[in-house]
Protein backbone atom coordinates (compact mmCIF):
# COMPACT_ATOMS: atom_id res chain seq x y z
CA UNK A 1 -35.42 1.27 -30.79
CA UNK A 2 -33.91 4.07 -28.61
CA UNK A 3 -30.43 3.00 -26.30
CA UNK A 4 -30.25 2.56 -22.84
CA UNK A 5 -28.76 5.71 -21.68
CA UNK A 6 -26.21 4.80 -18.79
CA UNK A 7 -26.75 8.23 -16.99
CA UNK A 8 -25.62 7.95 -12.80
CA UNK A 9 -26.07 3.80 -12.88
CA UNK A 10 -22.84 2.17 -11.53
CA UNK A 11 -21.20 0.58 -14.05
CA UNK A 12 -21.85 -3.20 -13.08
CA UNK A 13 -25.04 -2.40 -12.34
CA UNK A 14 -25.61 -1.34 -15.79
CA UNK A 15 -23.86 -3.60 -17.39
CA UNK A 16 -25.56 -6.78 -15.95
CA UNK A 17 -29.48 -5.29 -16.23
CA UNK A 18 -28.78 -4.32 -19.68
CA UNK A 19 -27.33 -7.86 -20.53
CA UNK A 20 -30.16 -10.00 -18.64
CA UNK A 21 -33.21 -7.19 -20.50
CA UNK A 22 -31.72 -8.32 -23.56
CA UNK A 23 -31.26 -11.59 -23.37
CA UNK A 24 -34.93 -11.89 -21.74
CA UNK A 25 -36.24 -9.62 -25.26
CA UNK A 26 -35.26 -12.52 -27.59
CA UNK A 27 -36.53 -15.48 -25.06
CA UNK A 28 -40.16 -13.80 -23.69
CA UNK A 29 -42.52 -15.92 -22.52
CA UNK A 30 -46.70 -15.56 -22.56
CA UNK A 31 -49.37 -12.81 -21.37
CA UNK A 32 -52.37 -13.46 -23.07
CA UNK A 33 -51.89 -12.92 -26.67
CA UNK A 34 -48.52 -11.59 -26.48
CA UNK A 35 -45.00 -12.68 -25.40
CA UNK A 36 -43.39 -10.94 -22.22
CA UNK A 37 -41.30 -11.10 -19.21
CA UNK A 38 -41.74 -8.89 -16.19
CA UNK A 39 -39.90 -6.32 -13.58
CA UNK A 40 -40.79 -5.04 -9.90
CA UNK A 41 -40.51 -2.50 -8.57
CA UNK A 42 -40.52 -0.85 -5.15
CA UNK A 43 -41.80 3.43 -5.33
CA UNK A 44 -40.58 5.07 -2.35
CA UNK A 45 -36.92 5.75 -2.09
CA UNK A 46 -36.55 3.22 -5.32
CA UNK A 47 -38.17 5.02 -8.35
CA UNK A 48 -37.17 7.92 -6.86
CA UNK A 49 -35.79 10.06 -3.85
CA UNK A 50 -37.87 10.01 -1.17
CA UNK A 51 -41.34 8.96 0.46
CA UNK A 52 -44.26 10.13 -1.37
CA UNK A 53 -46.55 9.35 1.67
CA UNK A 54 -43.97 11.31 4.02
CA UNK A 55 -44.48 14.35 2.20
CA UNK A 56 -48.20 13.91 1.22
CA UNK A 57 -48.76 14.36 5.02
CA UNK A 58 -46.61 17.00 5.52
CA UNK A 59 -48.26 18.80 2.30
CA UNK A 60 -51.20 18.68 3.85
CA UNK A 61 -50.39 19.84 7.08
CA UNK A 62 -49.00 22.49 5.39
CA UNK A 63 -51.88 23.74 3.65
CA UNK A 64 -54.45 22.00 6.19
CA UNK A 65 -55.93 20.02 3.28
CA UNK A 66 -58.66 17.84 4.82
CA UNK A 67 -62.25 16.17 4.41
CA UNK A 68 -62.89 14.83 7.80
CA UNK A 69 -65.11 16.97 9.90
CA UNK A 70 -63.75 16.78 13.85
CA UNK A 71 -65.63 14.22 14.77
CA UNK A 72 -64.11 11.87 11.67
CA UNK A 73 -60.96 13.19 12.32
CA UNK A 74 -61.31 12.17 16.27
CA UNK A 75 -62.89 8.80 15.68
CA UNK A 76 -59.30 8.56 13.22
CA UNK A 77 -56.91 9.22 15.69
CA UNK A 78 -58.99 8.59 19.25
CA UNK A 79 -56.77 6.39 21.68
CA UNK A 80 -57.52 2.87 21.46
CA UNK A 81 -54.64 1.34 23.97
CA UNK A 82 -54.55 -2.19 22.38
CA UNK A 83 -54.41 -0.89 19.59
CA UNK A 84 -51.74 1.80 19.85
CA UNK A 85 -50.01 -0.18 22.58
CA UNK A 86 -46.95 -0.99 19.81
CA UNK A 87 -46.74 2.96 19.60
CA UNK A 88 -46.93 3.80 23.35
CA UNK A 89 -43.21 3.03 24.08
CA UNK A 90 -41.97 5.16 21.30
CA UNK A 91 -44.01 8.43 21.81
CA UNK A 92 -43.93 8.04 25.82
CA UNK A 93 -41.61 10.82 26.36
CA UNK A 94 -44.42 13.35 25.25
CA UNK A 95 -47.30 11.19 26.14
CA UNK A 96 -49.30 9.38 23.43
CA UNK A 97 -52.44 10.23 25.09
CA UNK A 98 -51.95 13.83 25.58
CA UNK A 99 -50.60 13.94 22.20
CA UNK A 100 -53.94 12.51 20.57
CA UNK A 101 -55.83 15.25 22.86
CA UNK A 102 -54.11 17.90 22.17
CA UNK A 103 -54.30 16.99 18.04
CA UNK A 104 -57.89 16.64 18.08
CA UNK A 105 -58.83 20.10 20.05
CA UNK A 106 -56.36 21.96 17.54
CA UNK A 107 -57.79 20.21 14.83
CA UNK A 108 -61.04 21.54 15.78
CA UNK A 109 -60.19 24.89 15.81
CA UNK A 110 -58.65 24.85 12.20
CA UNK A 111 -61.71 23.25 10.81
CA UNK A 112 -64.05 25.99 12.21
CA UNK A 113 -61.81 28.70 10.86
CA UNK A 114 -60.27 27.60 7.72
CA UNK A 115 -60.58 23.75 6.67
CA UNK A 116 -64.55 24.04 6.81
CA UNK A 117 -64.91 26.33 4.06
CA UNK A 118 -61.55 27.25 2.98
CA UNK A 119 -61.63 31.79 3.02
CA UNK A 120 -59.61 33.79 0.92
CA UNK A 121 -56.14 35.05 2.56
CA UNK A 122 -56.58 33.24 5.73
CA UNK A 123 -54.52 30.50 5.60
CA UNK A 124 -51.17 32.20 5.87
CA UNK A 125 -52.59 34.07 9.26
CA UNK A 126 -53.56 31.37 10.60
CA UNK A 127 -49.92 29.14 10.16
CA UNK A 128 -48.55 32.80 12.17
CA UNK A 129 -51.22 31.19 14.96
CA UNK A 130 -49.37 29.57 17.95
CA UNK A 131 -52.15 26.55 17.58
CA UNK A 132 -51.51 25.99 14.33
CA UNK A 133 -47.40 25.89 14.65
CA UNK A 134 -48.04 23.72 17.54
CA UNK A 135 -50.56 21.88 15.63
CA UNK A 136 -48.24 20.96 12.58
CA UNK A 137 -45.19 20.19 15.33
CA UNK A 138 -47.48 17.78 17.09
CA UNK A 139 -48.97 16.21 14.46
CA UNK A 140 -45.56 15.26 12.70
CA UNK A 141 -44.36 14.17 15.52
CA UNK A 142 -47.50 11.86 15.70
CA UNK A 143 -46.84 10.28 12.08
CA UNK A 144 -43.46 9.64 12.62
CA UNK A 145 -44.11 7.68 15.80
CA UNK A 146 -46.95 5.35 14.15
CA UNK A 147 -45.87 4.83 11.15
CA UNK A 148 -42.29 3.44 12.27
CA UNK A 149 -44.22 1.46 14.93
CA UNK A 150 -47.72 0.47 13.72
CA UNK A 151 -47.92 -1.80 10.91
CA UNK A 152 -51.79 -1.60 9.06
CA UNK A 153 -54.40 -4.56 9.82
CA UNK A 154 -56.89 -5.54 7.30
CA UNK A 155 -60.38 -3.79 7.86
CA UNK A 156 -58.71 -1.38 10.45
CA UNK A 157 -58.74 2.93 9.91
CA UNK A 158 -54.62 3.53 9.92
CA UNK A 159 -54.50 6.66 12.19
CA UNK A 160 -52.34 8.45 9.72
CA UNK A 161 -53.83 8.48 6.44
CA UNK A 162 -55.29 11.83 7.25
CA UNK A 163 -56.66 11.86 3.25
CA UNK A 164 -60.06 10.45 3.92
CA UNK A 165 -62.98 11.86 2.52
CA UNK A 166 -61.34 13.11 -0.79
CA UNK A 167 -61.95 11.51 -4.46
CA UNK A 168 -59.36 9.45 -6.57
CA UNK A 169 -59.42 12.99 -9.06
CA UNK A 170 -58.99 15.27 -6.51
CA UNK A 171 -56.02 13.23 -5.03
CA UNK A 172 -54.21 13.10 -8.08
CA UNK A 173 -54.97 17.04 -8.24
CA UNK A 174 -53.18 17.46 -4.71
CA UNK A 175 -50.19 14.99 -5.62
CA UNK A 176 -49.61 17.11 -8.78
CA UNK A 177 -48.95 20.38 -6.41
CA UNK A 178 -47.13 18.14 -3.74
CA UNK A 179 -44.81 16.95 -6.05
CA UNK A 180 -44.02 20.75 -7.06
CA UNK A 181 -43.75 21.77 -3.55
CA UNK A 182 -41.49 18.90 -2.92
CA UNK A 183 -39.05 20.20 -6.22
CA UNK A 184 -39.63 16.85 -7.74
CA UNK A 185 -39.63 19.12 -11.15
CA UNK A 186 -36.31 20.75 -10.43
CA UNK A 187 -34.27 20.96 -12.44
CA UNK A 188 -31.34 20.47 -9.53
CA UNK A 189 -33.42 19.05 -6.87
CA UNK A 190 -31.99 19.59 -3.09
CA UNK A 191 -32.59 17.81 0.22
CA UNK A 192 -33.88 20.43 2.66
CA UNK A 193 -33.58 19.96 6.31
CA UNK A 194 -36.98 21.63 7.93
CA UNK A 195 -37.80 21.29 11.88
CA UNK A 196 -40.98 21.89 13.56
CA UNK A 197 -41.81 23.14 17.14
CA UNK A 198 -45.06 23.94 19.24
CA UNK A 199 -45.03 27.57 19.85
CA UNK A 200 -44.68 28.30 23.68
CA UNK A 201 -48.23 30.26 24.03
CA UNK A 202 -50.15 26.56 23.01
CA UNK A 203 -48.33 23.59 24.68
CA UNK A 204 -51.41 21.49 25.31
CA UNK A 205 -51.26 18.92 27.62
CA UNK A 206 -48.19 16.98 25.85
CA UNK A 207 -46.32 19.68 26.59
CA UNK A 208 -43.44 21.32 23.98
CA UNK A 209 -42.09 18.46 21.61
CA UNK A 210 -40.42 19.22 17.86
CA UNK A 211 -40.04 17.16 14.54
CA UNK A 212 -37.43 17.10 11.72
CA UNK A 213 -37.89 16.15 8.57
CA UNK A 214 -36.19 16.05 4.91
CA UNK A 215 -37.81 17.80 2.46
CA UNK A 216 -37.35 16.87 -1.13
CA UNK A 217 -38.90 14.45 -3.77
CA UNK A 218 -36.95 13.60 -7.10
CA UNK A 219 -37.10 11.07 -10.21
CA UNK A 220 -34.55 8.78 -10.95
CA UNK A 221 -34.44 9.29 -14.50
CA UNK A 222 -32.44 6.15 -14.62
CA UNK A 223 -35.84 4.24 -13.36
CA UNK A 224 -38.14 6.08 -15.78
CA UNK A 225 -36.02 5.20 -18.61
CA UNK A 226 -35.27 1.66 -17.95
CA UNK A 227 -39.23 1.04 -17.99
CA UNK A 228 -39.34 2.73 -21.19
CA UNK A 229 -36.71 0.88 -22.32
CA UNK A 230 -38.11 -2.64 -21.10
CA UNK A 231 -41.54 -1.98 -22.78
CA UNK A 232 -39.85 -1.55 -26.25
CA UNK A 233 -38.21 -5.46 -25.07
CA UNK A 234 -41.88 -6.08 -24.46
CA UNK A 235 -40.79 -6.86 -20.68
CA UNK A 236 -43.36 -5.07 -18.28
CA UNK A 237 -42.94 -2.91 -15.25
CA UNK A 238 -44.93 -3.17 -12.44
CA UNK A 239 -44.55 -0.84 -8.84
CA UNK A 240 -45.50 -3.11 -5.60
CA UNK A 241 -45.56 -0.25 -3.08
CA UNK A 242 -46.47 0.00 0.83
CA UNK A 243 -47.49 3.59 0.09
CA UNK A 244 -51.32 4.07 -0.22
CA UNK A 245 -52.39 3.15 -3.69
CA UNK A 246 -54.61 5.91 -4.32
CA UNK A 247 -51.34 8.05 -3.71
CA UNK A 248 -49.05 5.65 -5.65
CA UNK A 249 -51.02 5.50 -8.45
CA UNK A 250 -52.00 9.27 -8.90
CA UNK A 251 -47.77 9.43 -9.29
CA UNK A 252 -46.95 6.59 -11.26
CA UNK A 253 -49.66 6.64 -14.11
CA UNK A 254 -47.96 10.03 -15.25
CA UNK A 255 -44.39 10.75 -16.85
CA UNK A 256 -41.67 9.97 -16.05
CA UNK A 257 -43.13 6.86 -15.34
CA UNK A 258 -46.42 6.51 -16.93
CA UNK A 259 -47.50 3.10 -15.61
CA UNK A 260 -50.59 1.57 -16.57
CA UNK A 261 -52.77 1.78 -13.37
CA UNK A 262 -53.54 -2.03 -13.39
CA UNK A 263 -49.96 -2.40 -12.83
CA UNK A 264 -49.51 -0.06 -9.98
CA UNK A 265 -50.11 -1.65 -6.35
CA UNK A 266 -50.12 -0.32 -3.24
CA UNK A 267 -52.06 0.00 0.37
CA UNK A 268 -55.52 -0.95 -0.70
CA UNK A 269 -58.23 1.30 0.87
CA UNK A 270 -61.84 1.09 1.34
CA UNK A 271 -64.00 3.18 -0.62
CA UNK A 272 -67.30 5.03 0.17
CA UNK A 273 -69.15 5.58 -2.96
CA UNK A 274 -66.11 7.78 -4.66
CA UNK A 275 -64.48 9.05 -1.75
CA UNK A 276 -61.55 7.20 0.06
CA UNK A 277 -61.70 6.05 3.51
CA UNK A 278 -58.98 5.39 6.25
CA UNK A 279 -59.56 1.58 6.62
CA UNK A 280 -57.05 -0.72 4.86
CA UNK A 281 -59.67 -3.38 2.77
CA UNK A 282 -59.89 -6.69 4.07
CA UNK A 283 -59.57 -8.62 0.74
CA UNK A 284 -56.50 -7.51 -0.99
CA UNK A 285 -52.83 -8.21 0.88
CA UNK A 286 -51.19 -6.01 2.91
CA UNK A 287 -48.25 -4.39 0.15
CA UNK A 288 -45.25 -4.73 2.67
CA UNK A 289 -43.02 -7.45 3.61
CA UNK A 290 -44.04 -10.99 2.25
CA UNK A 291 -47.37 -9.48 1.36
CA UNK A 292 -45.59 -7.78 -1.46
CA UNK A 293 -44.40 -11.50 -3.29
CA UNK A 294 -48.11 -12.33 -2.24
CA UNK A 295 -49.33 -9.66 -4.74
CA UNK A 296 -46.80 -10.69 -7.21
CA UNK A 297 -47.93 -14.76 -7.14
CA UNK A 298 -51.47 -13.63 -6.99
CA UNK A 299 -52.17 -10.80 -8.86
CA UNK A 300 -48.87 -10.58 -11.45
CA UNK A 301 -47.33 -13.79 -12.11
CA UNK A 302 -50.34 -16.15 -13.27
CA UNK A 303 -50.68 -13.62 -16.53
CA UNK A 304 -46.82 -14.59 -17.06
CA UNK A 305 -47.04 -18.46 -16.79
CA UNK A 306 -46.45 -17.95 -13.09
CA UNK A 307 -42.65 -17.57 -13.33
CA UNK A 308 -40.91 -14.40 -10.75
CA UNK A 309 -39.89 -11.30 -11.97
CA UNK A 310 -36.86 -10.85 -14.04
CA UNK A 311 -35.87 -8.22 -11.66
CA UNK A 312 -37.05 -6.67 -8.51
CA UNK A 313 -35.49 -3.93 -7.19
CA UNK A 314 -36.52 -2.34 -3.89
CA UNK A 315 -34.37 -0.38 -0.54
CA UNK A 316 -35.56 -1.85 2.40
CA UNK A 317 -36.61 -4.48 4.35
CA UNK A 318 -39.80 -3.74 3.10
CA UNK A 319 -38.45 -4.95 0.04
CA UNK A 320 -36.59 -8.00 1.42
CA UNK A 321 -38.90 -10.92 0.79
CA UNK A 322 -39.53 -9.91 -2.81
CA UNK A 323 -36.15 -9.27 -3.56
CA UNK A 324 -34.82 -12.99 -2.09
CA UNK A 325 -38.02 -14.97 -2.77
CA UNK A 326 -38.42 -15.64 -6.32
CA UNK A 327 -35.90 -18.72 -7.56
CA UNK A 328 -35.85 -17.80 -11.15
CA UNK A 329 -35.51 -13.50 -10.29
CA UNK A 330 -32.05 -12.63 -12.44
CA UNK A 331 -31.36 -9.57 -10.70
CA UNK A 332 -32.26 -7.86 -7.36
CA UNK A 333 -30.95 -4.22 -7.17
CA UNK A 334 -31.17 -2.50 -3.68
CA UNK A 335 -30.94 1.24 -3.40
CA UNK A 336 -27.97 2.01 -0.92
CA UNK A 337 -29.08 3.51 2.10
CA UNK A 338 -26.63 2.37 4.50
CA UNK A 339 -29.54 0.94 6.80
CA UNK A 340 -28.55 -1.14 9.55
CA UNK A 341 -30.89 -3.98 9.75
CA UNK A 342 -31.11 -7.21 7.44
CA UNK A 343 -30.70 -5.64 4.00
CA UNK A 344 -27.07 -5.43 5.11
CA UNK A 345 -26.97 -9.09 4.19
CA UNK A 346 -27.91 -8.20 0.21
CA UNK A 347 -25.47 -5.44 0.77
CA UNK A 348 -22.71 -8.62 1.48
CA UNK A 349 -23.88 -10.34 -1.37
CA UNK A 350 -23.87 -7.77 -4.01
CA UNK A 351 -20.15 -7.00 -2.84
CA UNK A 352 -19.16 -10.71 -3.01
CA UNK A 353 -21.19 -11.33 -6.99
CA UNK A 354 -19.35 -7.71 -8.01
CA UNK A 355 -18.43 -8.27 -11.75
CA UNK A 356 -19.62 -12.33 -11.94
CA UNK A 357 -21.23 -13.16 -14.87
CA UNK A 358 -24.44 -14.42 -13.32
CA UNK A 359 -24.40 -12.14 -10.73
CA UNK A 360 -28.08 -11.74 -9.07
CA UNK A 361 -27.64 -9.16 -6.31
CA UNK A 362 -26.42 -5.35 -7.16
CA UNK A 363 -26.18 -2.40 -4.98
CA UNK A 364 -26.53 1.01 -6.20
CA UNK A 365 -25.58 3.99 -4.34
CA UNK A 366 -26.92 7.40 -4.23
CA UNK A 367 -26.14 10.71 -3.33
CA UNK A 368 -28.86 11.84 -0.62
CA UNK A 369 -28.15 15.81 -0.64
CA UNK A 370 -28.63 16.12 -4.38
CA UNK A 371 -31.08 13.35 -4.90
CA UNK A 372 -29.98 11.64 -7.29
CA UNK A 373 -28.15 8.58 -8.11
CA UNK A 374 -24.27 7.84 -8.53
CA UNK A 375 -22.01 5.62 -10.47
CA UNK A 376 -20.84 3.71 -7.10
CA UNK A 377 -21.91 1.35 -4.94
CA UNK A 378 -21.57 3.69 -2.12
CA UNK A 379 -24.19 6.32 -1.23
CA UNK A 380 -23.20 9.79 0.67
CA UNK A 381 -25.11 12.60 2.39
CA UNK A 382 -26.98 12.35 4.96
């Protein structure tokens, strides 16, 4: 059986999951036929550095990589002021209504001359266009509004999964070249600061706005080999993830982490036929919050005798309930990103249990300009 390799883990940290995985190998309880114990485990900004959905969208604006005709894409985005009325505060400086307007006419114009049938050599003059510069600025600074401020409903489009129309295969086909425009396969992986701004000859009716954003995916090795590690312990690993699942899983089923896709969850879409649609499905939890312990009591823990996780480890409050809600969880890791909000409270906790021998809450910092993680309990960068 191969070691544990301690690699950038701080050295409690280590210490304490190593000691409760082993323990939990020689006392595993049932899954069907065989005997096993279980982990969570949050994707974004927990298996590794960064928010796959983040730069999915991005990629795509980048290389306009669409299905939706302009009509789908309006009826996506269209203004609906109940339902965009959590959103309106945040984008009102610019004008959530203009903003939509001015999206869907310079959508239209891409479509007709590139996304529609995709010509040789024309993409590149086309991103030189003022409408597409002002295109990409206005649409980023769309997503980031939303999706701090609009949380998905069940049976509802979400007006920023832009991916509709496209197959499971040829997802997992445009995640494999995101994830190398992202440098999740370098071999020294750096954060990259990039800002966006409409181009002064296309304003539109919202008027100039810019967008910043942080470029740059990476693996914590230190995740990848723990699961590998866990499965020789016959303890499972399973990702709970408020990303879109057809994303999530077109990631996780390959190396480093190479999950089985039953035991990869995330934003459940509908489906037409093969292709993906925009609306969340109405029968499956929402993946974020308390709806990610409900897909752990639901759809993990009755194949494990209905006992919690031997570990969860997540970075936000996303994470929060699953992390505190399971009695007989041994260990709850957060990821250290210094956010002010509630997780400061497991932040407290994993200072207080430092070194104890039962010790459920850790904190494990990381080092945001190099992506990676780092023997501390502090994180620095930016």
């Amino acid at each position: 059986m191969n070691q544990l390799s301690k690699r950038n883990w701080e050295s409690f940290n280590f210490k304490r999951i190593k000691e409760v995985l082993n323990l939990a190998g020689q006392t595993p309880v049932a899954k069907g036929d065989n005997q096993k114990n279980y982990m969570v485990f949050d994707f974004d900004e927990t298996c590794l550095m960064g928010d796959i959905e983040d730069h999915f969208f991005l990629f795509q604006l980048e290389g306009l990589h669409y299905q939706m005709s302009p009509p789908q894409f309006k009826d996506l985005i269209k203004l609906d002021q109940e339902f965009y009325r959590p959103c309106l505060q945040e984008v009102n400086k610019v004008g959530l209504p203009d903003l939509v307007t001015d999206l869907i006419e310079a959508y239209a114009y891409l479509y007709d001359h590139f996304i529609k049938d995709r010509p040789d050599r024309t993409l590149e003059h086309l991103k030189a266009l003022p409408i597409y510069q002002s295109f990409r600025a206005k649409a980023m600074v769309y997503y980031q509004a939303i999706h701090r401020m609009l949380k998905p409903l069940p049976g509802q489009n979400y007006p920023t999964y832009w991916f509709a129309g496209f197959t499971q295969n040829q997802i997992q086909a445009l995640c494999q070249q995101m994830l190398t425009w992202a440098g999740f396969y370098d071999a020294q992986p750096q954060a990259k600061a990039m800002t966006y701004q409409t181009h002064p000859a296309w304003l539109g009716q919202s008027g100039a706005v810019q967008a910043s954003f942080v470029k740059g995916l990476a693996p914590y090795p230190e995740i990848a080999d723990l699961m590998a590690w866990a499965k020789q312990k016959q303890i499972d690993s399973f990702i709970v993830s408020a990303s879109p699942a057809c994303l999530v899983a077109s990631i996780a089923s390959l190396p480093p982490y190479a999950l089985q896709t039953d035991y990869i969850f995330g934003m459940a879409h509908t489906w037409q036929g093969d292709r993906v649609l925009s609306k969340i499905a109405e029968d499956q939890p929402l993946t974020y919050q308390a709806g990610k312990s409900q897909v752990i009591q639901d759809y993990i823990a009755p194949d494990y005798q209905g006992q919690g996780p031997l570990a969860v480890f997540g970075d936000s409050m996303g994470d929060y309930h699953m992390l505190t809600h399971f009695a007989d969880t041994q260990v709850s890791l957060l990821m250290n990103r210094d956010l002010l909000d509630q997780t400061q409270t497991l932040v407290a906790r994993a200072r207080q249990q430092y070194g104890q021998a039962q010790a459920r809450y850790l904190l494990q910092g990381r080092d945001q300009e190099k992506r990676r993680l780092r023997p501390s309990q502090e994180t620095i960068g930016d």
